[in-house]
C-alpha atoms as a PDB file:
ATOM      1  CA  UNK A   1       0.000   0.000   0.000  1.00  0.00           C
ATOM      2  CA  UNK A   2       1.279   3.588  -0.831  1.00  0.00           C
ATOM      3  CA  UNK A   3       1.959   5.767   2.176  1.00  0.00           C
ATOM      4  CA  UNK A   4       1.530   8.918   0.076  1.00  0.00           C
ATOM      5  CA  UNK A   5       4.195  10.511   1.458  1.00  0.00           C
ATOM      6  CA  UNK A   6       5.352  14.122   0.871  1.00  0.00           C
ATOM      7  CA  UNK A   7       9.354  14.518  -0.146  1.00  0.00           C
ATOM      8  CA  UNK A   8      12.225  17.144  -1.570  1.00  0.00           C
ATOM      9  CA  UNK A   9      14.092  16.161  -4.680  1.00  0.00           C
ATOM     10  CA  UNK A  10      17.966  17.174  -5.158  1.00  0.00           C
ATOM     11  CA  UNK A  11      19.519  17.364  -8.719  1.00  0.00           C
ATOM     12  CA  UNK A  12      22.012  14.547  -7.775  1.00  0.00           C
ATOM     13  CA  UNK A  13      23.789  15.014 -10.691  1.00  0.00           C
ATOM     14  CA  UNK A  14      23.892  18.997 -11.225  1.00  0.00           C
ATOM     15  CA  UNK A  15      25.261  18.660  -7.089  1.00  0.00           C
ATOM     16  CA  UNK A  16      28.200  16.486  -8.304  1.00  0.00           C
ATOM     17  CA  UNK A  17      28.889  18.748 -11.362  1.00  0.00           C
ATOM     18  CA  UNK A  18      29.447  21.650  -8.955  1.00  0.00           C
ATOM     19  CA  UNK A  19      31.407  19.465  -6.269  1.00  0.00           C
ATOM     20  CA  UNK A  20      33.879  19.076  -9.232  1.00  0.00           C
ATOM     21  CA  UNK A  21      33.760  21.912 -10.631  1.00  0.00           C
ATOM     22  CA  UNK A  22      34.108  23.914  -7.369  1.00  0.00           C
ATOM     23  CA  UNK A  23      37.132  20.636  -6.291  1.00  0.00           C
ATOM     24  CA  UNK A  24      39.116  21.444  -9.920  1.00  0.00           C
ATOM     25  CA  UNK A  25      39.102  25.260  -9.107  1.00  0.00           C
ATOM     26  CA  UNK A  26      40.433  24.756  -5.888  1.00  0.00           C
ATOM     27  CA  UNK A  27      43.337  22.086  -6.757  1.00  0.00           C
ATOM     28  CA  UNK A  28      44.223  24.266  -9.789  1.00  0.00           C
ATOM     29  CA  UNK A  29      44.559  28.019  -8.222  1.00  0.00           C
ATOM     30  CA  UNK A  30      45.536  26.816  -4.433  1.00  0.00           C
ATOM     31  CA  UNK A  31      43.264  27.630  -1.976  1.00  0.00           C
ATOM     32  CA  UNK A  32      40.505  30.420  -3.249  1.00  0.00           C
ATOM     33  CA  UNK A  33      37.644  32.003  -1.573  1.00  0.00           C
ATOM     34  CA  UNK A  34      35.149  29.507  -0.472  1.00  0.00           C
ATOM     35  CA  UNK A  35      32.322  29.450  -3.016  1.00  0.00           C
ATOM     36  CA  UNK A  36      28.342  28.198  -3.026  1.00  0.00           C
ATOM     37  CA  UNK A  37      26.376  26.945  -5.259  1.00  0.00           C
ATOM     38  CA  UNK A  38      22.186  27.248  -3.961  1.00  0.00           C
ATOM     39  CA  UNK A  39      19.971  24.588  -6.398  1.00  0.00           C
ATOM     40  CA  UNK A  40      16.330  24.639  -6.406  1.00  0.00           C
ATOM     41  CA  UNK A  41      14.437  21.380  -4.563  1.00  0.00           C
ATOM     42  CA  UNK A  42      11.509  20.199  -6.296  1.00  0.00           C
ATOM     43  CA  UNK A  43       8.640  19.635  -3.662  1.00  0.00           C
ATOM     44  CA  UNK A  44       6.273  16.954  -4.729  1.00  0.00           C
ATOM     45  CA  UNK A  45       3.032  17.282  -2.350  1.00  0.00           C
ATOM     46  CA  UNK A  46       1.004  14.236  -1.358  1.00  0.00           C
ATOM     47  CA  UNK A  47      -0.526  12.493   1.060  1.00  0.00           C
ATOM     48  CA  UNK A  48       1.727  13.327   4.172  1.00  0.00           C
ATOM     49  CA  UNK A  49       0.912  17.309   3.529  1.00  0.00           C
ATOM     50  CA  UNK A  50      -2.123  19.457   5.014  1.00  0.00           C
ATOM     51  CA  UNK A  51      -2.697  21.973   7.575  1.00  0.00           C
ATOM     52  CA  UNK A  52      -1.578  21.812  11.441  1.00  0.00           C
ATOM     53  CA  UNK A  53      -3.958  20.321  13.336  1.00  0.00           C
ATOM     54  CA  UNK A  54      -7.026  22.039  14.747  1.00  0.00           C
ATOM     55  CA  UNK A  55      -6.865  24.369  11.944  1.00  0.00           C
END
């Protein structure tokens, strides 16, 4: 039986391309300026989601 349940998806594979890309920068120029990369979840909404209780 399905539980329904509510859940955040990562690009796996856009994460990695970063992790290298940020890990090549870094080996090749020493040690630069910390960097961040922010990538948009995908929500997908079901069963799990719905107001607080009582409300």
């Amino acid at each position: 039986m399905p539980i329904g349940l509510t859940t955040v998806r990562r690009d796996a594979v856009l994460m990695a391309e970063y992790a290298v890309r940020f890990a090549v920068e870094r080996l090749g120029s020493g040690a630069p300026e910390p960097r961040e990369a922010v990538l948009d979840p995908k929500l997908t909404v079901r069963g799990t989601s719905g107001p607080p209780p009582g409300v």
